[in-house]
N, C-alpha and C. Protein backbone atom coordinates (compact mmCIF):
# COMPACT_ATOMS: atom_id res chain seq x y z
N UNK A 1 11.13 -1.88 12.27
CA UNK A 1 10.01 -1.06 11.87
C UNK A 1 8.77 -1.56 12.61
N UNK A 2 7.98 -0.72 13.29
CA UNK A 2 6.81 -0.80 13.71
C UNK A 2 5.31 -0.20 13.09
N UNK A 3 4.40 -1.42 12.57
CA UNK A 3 3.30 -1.09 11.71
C UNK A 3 2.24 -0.88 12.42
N UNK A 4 1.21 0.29 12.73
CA UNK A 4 0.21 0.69 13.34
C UNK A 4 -1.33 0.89 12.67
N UNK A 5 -2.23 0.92 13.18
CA UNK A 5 -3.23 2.10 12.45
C UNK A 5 -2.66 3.28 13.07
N UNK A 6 -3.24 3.88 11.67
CA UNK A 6 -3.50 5.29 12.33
C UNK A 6 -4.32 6.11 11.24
N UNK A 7 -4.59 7.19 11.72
CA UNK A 7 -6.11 8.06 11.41
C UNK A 7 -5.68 8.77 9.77
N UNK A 8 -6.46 9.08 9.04
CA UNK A 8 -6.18 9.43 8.19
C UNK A 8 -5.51 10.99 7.98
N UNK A 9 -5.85 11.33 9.17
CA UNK A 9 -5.84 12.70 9.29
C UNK A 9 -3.69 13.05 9.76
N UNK A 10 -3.32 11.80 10.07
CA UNK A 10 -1.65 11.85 9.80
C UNK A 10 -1.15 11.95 8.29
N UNK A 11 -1.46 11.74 7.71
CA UNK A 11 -0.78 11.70 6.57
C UNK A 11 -1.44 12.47 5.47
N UNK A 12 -2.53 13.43 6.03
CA UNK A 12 -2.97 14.79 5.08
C UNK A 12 -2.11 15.49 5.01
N UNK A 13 -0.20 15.67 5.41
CA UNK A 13 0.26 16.74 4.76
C UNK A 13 1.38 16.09 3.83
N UNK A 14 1.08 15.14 3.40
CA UNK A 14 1.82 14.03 2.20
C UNK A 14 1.20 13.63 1.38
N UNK A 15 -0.01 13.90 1.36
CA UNK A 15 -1.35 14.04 0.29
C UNK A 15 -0.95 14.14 -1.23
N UNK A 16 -0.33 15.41 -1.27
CA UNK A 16 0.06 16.00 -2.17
C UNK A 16 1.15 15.54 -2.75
N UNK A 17 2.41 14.96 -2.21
CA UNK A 17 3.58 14.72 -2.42
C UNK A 17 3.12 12.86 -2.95
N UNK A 18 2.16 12.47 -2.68
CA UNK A 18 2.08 11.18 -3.15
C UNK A 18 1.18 11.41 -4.44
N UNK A 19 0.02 12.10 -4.79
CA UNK A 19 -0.28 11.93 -5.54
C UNK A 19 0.82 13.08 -6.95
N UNK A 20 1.97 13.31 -6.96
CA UNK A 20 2.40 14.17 -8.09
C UNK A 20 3.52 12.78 -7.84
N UNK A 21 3.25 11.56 -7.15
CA UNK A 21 4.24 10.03 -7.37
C UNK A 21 3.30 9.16 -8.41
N UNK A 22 2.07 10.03 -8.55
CA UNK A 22 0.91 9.08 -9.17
C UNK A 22 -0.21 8.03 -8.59
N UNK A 23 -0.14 8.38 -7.06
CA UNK A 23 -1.04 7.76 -6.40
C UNK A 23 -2.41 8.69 -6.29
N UNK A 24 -3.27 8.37 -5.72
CA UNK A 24 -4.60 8.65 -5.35
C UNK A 24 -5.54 7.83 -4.16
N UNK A 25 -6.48 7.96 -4.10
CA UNK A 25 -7.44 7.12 -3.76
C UNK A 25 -8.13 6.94 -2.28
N UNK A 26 -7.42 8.15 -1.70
CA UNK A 26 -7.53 8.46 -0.07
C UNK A 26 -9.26 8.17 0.12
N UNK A 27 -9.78 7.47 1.58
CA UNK A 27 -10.88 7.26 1.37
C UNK A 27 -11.36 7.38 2.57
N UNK A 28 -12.51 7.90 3.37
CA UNK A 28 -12.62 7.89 4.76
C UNK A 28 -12.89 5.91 5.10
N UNK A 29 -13.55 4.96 4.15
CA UNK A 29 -13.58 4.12 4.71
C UNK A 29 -12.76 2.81 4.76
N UNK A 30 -11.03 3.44 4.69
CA UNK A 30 -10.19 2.52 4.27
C UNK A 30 -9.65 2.39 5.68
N UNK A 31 -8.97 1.55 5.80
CA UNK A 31 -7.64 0.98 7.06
C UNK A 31 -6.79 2.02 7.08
N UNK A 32 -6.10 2.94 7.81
CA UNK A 32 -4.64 3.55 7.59
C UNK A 32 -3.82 2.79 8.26
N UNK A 33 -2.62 2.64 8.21
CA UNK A 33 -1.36 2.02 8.78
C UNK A 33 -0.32 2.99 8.58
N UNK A 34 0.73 3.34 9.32
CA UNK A 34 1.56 3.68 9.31
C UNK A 34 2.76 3.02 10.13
N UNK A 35 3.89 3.13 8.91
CA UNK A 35 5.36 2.52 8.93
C UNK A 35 6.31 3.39 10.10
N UNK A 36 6.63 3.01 10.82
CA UNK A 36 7.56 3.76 12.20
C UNK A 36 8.90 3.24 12.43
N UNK A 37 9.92 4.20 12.16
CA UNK A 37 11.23 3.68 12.72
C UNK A 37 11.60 4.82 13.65
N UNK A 38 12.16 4.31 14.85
CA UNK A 38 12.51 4.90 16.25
C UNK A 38 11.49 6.08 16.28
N UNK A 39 10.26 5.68 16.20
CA UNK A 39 9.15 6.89 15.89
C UNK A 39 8.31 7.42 15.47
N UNK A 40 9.17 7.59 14.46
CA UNK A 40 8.97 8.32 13.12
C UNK A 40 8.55 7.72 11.50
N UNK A 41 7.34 8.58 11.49
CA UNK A 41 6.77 8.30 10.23
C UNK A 41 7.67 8.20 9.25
N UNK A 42 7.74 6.87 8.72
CA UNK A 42 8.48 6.53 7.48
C UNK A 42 7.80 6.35 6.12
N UNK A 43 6.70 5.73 6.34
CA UNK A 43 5.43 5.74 5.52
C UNK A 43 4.46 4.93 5.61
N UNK A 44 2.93 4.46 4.61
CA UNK A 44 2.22 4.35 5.23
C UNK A 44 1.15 3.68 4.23
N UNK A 45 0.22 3.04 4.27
CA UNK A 45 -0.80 2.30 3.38
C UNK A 45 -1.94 2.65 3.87
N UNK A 46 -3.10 1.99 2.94
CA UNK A 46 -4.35 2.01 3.24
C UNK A 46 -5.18 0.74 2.87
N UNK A 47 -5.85 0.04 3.42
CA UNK A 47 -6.53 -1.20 2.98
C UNK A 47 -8.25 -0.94 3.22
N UNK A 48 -8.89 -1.21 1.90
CA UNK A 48 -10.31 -1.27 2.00
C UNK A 48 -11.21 -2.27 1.46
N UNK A 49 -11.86 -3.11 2.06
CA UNK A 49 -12.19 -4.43 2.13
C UNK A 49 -13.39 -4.36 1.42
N UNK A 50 -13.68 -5.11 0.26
CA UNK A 50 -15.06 -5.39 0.01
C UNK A 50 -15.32 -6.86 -0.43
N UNK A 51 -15.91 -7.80 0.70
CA UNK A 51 -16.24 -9.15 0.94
C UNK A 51 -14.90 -9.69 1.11
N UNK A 52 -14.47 -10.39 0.37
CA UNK A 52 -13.05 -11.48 0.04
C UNK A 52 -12.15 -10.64 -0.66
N UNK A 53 -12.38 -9.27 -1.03
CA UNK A 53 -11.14 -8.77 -1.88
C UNK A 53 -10.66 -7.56 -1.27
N UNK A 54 -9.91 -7.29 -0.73
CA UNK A 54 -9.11 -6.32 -0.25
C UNK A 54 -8.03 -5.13 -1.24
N UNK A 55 -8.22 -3.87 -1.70
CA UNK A 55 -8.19 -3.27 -2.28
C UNK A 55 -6.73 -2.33 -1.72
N UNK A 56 -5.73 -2.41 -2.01
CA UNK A 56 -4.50 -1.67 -1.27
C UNK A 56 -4.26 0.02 -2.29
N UNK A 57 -4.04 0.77 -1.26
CA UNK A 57 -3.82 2.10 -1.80
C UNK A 57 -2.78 2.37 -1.04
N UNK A 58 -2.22 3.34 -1.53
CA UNK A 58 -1.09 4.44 -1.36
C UNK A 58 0.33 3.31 -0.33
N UNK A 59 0.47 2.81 -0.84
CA UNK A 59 1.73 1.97 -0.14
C UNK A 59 2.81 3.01 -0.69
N UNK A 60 3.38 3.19 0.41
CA UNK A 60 4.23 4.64 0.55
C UNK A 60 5.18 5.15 1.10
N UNK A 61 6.20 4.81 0.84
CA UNK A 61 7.63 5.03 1.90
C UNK A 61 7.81 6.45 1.28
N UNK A 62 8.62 7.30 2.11
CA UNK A 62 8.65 8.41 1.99
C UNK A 62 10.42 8.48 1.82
N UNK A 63 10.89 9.18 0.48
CA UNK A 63 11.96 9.55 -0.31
C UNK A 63 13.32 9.03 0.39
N UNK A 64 13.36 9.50 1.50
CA UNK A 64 14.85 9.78 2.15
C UNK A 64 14.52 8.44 3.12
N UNK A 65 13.45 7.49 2.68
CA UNK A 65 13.61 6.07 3.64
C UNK A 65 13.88 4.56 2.63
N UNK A 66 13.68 4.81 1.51
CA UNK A 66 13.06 4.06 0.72
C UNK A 66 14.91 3.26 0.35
N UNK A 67 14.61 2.52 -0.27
CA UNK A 67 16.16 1.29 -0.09
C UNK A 67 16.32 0.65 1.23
N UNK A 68 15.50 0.12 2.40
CA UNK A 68 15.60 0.21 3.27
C UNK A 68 15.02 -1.17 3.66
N UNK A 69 14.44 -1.41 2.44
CA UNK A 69 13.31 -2.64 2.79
C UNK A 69 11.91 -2.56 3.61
N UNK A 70 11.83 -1.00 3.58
CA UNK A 70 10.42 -1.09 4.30
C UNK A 70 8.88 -1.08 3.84
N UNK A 71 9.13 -1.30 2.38
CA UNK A 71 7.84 -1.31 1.35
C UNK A 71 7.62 -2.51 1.35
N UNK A 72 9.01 -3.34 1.64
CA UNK A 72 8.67 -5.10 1.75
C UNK A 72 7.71 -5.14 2.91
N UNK A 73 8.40 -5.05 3.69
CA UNK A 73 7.75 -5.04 4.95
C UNK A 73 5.94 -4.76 5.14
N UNK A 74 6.02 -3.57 4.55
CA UNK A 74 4.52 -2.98 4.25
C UNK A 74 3.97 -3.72 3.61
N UNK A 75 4.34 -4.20 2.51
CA UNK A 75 3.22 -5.14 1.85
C UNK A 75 3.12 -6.47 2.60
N UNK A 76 4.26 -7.14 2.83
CA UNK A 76 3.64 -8.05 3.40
C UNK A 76 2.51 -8.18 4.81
N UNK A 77 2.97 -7.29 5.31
CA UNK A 77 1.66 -6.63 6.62
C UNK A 77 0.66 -6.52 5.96
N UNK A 78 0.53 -5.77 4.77
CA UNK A 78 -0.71 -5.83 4.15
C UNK A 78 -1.52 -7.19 3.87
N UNK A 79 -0.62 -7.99 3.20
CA UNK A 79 -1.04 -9.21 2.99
C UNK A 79 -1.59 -9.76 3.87
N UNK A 80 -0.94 -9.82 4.83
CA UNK A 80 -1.00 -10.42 6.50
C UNK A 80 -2.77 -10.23 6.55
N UNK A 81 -2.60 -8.71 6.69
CA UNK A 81 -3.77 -8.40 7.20
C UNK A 81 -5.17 -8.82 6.30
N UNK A 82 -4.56 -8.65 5.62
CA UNK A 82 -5.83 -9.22 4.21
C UNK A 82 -6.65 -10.40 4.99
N UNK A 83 -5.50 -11.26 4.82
CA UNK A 83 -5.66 -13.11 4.94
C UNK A 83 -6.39 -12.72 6.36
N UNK A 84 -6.09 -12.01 7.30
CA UNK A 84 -6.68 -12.29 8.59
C UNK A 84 -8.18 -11.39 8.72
N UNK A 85 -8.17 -11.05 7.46
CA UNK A 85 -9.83 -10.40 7.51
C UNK A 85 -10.60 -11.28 6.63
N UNK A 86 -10.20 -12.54 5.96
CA UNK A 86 -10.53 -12.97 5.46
C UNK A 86 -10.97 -13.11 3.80
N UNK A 87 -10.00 -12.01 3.31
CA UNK A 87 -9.86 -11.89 2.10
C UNK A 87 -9.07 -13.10 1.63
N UNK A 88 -9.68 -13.50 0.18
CA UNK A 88 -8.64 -14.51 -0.60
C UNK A 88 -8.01 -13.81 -2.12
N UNK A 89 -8.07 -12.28 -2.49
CA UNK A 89 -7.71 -11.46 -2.95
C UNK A 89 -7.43 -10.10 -3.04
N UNK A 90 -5.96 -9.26 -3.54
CA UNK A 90 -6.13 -8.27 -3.65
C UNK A 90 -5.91 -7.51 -4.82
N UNK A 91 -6.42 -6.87 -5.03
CA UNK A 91 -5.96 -5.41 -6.41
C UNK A 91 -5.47 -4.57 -5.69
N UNK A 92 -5.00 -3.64 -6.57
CA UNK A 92 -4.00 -2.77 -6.37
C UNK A 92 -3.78 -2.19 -8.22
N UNK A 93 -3.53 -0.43 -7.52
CA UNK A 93 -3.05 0.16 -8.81
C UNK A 93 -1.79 0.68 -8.33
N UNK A 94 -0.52 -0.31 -8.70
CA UNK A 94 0.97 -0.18 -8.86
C UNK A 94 1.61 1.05 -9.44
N UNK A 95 2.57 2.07 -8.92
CA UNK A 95 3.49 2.77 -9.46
C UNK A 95 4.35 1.74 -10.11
N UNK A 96 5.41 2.77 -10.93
CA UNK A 96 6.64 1.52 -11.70
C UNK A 96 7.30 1.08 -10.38
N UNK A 97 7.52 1.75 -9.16
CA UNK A 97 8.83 1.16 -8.37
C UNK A 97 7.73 0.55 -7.11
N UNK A 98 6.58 0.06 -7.53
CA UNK A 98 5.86 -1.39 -7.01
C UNK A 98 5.42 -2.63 -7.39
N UNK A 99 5.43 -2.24 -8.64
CA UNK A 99 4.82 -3.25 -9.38
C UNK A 99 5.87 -4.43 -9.14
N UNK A 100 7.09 -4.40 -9.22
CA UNK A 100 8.04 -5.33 -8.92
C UNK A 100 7.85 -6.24 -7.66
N UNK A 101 7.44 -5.51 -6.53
CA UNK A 101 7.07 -6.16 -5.61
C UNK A 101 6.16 -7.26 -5.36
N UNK A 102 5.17 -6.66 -5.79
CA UNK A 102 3.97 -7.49 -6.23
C UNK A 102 4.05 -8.88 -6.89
N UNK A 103 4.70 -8.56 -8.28
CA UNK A 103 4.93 -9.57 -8.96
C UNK A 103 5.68 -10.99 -8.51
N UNK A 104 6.54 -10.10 -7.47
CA UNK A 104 7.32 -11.40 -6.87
C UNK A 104 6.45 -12.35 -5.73
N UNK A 105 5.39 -11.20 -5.51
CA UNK A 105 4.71 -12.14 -4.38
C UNK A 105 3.35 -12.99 -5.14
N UNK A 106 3.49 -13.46 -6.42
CA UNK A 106 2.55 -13.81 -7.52
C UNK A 106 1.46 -13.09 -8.04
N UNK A 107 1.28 -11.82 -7.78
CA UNK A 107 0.43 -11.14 -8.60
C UNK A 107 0.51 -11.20 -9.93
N UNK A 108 -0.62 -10.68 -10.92
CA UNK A 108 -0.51 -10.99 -12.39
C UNK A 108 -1.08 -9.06 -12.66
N UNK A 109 -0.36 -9.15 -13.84
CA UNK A 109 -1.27 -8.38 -14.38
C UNK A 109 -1.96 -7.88 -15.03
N UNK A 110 -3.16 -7.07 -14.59
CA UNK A 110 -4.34 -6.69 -15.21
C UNK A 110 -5.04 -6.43 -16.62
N UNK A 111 -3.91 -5.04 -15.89
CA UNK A 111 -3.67 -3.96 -16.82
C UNK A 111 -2.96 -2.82 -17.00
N UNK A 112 -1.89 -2.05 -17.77
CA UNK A 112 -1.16 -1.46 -17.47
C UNK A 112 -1.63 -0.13 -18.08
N UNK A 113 -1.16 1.03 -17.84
CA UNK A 113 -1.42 2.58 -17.82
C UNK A 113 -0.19 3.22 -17.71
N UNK A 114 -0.65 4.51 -18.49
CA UNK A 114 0.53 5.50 -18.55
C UNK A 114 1.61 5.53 -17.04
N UNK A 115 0.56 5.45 -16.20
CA UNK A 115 1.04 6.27 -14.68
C UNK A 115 1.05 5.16 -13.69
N UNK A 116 0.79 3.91 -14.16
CA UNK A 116 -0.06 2.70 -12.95
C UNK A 116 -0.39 1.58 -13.54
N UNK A 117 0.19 0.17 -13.10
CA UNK A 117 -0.38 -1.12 -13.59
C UNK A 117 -1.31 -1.50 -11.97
N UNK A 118 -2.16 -1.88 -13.35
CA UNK A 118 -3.19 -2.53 -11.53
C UNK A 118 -3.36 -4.11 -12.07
N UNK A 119 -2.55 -4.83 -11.01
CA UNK A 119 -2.73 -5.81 -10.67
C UNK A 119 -4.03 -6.48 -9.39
N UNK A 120 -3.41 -8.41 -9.66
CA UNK A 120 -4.73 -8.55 -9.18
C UNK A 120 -3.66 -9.92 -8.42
N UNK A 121 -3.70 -10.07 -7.18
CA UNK A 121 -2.83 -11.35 -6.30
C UNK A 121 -3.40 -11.55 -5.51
N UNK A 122 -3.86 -13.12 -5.81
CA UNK A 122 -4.48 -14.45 -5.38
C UNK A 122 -3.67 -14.50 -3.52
N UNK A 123 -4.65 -14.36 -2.70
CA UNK A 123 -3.70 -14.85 -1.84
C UNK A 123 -3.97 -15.83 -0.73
């Protein structure tokens, strides 16, 4: 898998299909990245930095990719990238089939919601 930026304007026609997963939060002044195998959009994050805390949205493999290990992958790039902007934290508002992830990489959490736990990992 190959992790990129890219413009926000790729992943306006999955908009929709992520937020009826319970995501939100699209922002013109976030990071985009997108997940690539032989190509092709597999899926895709967003990171938006304020001082030391780095704020992750829409971490997002798309249906027919997902078992694949590429959300691992994504987050830890995320992480990556955090630490190298100089963040020493991130939040995040977790679906149920992320929150697991997280947790393993020591996040705690917050607070939990009908639709979303938002955690908070020290990193």
């Amino acid at each position: 898998m190959i992790i990129s930026a890219i413009k926000l304007e790729l992943i306006q026609p999955y908009i929709a299909e992520t937020k009826r997963e319970g995501m939100a939060g699209y922002s013109n002044k976030a990071e985009y990245y997108g997940a690539f195998v032989e190509n092709k959009l597999v899926g895709f994050t967003s990171i938006q930095y304020y001082g030391k805390k780095a704020k992750f949205n829409n971490h997002f493999i798309f249906k027919e990719h997902r078992g694949n290990g590429y959300f691992k992958e994504l987050l830890d790039f995320s992480i990556w990238k955090a630490k190298v902007n100089g963040c020493t934290e991130v939040v995040a508002a977790c679906t149920k089939m992320s929150v697991k992830e997280y947790l393993k990489r020591g996040a705690i959490i917050e607070r939990e919601y009908k639709i979303c736990t938002n955690i908070k990992l020290t990193i």
